[in-house]
N, C-alpha and C. Protein backbone atom coordinates (compact mmCIF):
# COMPACT_ATOMS: atom_id res chain seq x y z
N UNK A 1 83.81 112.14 108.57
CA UNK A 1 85.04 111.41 108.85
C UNK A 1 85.06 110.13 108.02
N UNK A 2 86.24 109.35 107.52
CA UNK A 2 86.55 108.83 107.11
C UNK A 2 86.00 107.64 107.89
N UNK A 3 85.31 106.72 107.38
CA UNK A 3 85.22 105.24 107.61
C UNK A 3 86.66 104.33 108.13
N UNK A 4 86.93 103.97 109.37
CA UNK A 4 88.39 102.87 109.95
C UNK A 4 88.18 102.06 109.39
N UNK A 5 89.00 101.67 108.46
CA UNK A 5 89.27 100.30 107.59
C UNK A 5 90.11 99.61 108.18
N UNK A 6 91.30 99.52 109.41
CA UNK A 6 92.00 99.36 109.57
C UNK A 6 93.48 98.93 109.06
N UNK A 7 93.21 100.18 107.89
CA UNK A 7 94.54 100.39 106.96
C UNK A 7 94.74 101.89 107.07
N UNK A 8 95.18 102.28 108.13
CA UNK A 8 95.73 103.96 108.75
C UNK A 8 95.97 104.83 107.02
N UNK A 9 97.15 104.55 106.74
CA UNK A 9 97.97 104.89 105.77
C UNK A 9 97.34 105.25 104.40
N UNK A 10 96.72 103.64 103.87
CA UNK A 10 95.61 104.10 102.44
C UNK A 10 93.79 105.03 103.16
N UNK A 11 93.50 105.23 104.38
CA UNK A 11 92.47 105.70 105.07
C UNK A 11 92.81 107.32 104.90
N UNK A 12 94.13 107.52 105.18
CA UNK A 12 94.66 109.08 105.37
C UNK A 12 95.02 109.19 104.36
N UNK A 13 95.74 108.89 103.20
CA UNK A 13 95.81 108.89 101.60
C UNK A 13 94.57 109.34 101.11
N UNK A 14 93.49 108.43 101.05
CA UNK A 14 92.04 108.94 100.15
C UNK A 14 91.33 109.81 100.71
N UNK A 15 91.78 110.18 102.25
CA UNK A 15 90.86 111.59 103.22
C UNK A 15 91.65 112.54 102.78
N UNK A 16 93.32 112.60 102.46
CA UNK A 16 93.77 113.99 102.05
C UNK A 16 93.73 114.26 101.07
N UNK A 17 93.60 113.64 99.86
CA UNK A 17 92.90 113.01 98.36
C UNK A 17 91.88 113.84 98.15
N UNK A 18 90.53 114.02 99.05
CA UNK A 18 89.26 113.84 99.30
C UNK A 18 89.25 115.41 100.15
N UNK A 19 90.05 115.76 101.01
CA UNK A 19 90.02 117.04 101.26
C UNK A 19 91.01 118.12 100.12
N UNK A 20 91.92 118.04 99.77
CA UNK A 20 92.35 118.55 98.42
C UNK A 20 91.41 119.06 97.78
N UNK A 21 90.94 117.82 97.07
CA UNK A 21 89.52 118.15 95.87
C UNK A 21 88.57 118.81 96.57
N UNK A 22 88.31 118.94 97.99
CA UNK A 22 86.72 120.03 98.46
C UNK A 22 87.17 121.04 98.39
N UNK A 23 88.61 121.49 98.67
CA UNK A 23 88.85 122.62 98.58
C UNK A 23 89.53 123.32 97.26
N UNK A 24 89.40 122.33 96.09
CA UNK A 24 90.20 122.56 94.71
C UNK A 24 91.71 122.99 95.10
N UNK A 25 92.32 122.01 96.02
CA UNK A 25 93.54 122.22 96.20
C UNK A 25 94.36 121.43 95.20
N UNK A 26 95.23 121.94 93.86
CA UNK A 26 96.32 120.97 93.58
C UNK A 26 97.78 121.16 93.51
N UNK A 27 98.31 120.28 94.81
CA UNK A 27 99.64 121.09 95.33
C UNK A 27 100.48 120.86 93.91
N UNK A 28 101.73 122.05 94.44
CA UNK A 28 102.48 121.97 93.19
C UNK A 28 103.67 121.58 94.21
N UNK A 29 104.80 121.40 93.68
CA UNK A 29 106.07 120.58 94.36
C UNK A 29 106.65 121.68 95.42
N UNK A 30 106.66 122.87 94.81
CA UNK A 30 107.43 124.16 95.47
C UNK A 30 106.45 124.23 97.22
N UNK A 31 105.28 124.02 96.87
CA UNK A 31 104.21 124.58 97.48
C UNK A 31 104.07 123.53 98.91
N UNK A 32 103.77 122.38 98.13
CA UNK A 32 103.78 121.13 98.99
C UNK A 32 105.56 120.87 100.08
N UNK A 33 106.65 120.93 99.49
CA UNK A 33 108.14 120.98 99.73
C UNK A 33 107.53 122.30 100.81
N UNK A 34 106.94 123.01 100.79
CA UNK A 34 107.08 124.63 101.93
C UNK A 34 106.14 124.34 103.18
N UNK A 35 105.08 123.53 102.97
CA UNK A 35 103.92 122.98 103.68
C UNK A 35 105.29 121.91 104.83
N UNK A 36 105.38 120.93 103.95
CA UNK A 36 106.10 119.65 104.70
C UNK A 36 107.52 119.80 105.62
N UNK A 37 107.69 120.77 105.21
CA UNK A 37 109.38 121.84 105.95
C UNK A 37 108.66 122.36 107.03
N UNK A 38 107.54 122.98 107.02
CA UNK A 38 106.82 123.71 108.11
C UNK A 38 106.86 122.37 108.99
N UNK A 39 105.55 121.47 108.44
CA UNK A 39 105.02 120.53 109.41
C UNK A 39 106.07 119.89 110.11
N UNK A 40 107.04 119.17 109.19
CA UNK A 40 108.11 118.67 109.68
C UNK A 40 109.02 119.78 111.14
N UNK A 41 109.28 121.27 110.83
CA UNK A 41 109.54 121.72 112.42
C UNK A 41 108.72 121.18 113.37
N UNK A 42 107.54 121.61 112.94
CA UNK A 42 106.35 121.53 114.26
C UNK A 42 106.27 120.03 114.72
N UNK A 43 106.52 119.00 113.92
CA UNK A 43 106.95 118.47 115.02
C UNK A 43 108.37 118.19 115.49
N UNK A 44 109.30 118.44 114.94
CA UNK A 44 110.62 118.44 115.65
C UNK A 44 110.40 119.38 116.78
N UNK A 45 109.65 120.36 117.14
CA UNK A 45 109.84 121.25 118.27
C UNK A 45 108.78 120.37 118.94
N UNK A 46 107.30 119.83 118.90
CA UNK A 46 106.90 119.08 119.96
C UNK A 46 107.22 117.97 120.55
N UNK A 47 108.17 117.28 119.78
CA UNK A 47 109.31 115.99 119.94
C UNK A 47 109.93 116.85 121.15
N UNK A 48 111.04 117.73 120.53
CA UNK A 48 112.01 118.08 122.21
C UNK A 48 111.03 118.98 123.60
N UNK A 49 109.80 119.47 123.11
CA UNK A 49 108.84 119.74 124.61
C UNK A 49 108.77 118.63 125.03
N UNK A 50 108.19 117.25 124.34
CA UNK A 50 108.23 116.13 125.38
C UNK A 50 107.66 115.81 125.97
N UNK A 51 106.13 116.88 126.06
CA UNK A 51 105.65 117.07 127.59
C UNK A 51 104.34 116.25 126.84
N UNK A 52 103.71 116.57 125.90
CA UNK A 52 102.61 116.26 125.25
C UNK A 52 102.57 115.09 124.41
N UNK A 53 102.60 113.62 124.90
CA UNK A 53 102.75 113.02 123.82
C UNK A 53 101.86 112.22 122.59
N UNK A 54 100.52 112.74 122.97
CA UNK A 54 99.45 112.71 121.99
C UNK A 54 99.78 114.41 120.56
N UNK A 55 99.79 115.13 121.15
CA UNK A 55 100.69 116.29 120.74
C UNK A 55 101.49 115.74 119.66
N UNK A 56 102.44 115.51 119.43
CA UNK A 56 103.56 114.55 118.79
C UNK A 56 103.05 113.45 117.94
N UNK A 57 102.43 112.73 118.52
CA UNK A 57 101.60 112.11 117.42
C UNK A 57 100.54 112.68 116.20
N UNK A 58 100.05 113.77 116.81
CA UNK A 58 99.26 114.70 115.90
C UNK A 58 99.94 115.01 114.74
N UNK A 59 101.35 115.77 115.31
CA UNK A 59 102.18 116.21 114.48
C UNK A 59 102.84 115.02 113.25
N UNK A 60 103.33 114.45 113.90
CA UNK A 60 103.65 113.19 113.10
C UNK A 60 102.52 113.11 112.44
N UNK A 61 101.42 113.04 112.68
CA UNK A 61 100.15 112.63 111.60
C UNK A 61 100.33 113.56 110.38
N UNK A 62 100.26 114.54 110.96
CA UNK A 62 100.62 116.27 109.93
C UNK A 62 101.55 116.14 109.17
N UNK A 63 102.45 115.59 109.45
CA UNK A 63 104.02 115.16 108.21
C UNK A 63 103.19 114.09 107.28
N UNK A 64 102.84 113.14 107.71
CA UNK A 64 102.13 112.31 106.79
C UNK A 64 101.64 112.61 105.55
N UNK A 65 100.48 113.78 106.49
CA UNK A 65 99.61 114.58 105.46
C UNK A 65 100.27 114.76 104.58
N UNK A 66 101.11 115.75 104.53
CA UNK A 66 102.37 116.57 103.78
C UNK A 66 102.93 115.63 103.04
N UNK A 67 103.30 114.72 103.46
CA UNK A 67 104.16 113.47 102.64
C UNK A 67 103.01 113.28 101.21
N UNK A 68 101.98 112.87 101.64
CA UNK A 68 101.29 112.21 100.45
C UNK A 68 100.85 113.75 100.17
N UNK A 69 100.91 115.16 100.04
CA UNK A 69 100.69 115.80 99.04
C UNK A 69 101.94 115.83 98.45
N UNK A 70 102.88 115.90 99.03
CA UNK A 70 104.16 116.03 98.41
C UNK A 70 104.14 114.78 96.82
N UNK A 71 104.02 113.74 97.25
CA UNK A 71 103.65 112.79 95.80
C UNK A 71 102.78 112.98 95.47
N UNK A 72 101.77 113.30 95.70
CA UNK A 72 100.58 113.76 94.50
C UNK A 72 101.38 115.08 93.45
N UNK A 73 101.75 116.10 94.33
CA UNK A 73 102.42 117.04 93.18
C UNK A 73 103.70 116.36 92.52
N UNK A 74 103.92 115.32 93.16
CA UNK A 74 105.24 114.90 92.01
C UNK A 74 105.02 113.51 91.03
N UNK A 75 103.65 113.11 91.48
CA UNK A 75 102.48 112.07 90.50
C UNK A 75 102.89 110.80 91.08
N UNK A 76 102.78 110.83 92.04
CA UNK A 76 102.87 109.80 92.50
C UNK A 76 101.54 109.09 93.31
N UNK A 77 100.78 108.32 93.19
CA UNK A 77 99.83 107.76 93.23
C UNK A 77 99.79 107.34 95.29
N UNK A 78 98.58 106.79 95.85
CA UNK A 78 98.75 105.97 96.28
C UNK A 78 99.06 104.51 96.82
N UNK A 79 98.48 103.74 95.88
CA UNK A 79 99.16 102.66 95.69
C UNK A 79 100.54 102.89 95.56
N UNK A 80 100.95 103.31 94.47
CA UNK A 80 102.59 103.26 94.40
C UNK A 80 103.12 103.74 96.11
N UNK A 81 102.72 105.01 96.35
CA UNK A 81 103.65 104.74 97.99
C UNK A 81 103.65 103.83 98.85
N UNK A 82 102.19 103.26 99.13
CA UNK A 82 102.19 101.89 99.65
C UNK A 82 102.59 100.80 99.41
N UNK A 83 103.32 100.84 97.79
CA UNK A 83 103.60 99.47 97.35
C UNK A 83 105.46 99.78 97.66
N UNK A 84 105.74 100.76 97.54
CA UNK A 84 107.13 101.26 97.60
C UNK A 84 107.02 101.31 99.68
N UNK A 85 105.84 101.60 100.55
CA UNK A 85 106.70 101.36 101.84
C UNK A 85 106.61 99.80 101.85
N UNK A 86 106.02 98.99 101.44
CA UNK A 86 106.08 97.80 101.65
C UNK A 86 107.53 97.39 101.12
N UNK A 87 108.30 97.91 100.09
CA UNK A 87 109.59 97.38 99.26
C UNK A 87 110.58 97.86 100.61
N UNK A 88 110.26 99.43 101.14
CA UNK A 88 111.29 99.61 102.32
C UNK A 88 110.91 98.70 103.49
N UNK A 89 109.72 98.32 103.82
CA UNK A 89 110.01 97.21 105.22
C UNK A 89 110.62 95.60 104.78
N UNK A 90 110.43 95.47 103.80
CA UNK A 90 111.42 94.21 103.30
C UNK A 90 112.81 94.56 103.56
N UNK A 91 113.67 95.68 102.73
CA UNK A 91 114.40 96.11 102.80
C UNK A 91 115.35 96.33 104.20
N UNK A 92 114.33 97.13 105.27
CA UNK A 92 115.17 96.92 106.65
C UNK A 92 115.13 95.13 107.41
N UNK A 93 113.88 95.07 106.51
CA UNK A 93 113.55 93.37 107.31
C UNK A 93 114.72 92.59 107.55
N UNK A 94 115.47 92.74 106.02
CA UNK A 94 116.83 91.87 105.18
C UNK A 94 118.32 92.75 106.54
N UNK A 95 117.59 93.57 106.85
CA UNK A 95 119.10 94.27 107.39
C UNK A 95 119.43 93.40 108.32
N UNK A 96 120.66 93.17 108.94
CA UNK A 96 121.59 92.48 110.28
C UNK A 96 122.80 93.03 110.84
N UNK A 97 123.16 92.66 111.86
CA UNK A 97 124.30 93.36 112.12
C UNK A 97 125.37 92.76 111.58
N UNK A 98 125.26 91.69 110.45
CA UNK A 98 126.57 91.12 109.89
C UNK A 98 126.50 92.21 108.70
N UNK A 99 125.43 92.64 108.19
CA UNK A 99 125.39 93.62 106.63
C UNK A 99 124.64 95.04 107.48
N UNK A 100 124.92 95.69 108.22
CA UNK A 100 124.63 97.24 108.83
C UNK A 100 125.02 97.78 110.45
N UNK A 101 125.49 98.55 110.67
CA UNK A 101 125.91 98.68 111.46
C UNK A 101 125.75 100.21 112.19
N UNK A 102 125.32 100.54 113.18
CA UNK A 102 124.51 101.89 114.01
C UNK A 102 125.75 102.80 114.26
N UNK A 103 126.16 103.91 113.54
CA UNK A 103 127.12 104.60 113.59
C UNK A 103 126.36 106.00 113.22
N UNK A 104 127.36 107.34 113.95
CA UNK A 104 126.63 108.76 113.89
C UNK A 104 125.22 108.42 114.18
N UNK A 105 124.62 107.90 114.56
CA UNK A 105 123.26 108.31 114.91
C UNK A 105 122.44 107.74 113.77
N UNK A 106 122.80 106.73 112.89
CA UNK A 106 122.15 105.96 111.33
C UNK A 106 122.38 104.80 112.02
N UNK A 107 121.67 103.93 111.09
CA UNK A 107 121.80 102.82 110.70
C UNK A 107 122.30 102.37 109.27
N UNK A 108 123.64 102.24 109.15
CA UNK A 108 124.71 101.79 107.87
C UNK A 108 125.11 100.94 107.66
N UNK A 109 125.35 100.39 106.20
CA UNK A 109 126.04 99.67 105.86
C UNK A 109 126.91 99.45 105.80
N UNK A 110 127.39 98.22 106.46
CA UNK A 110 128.92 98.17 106.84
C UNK A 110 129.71 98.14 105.26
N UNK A 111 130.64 98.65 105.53
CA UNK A 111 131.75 98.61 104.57
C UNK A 111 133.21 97.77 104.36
N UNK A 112 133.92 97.43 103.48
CA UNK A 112 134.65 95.89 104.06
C UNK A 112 135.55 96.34 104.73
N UNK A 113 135.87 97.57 105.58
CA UNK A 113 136.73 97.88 106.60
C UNK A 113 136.34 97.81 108.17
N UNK A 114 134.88 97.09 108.24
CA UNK A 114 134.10 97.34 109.43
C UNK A 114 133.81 95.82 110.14
């Protein structure tokens, strides 16, 4: 097992990194995109059971996984995703309800009719 650095994100990056290469896995986009569609049901269906909510978190972990093979087959590094979620939590940081507004089930940008 991976050493807790208490950085979740770059910890599960260099363990799926690190399991890839034991198994000479190198996803390709088609391959990884078919993996992350799967994982992604499994947990949309343990989300509406409801019943399990360590369950759900697993799953959610499992999309993760999937996420960072998904950029490795499209060359995308770790650092770069971490440096790009850090650009999206600025990004919602900046949001307000004078510039976005919770409509259909999003969170949007208001438009100058709103």
């Amino acid at each position: 097992m991976t050493e807790k650095t208490n950085d979740a994100l770059r910890d599960l990056s260099y363990s799926t990194l690190a399991f890839y290469e034991r198994f000479g896995v190198h996803p390709t986009l088609d391959g990884a995109t078919n993996v992350f569609r799967e994982e992604v049901n499994e947990l949309i269906e343990a989300a509406h059971e409801g019943t399990n909510k360590e369950h759900i978190a697993e799953e959610a972990a499992d999309v993760i996984v999937t996420v960072i093979g998904l950029c490795k087959a499209a060359g995308v590094d770790t650092e770069q995703l971490i440096e790009q979620m850090y650009a999206v939590i600025a990004k919602n940081d900046a949001k307000t309800h004078q510039t976005h507004v919770y409509s259909e089930g999003k969170i949007r940008r208001r438009n100058s009719q709103q």
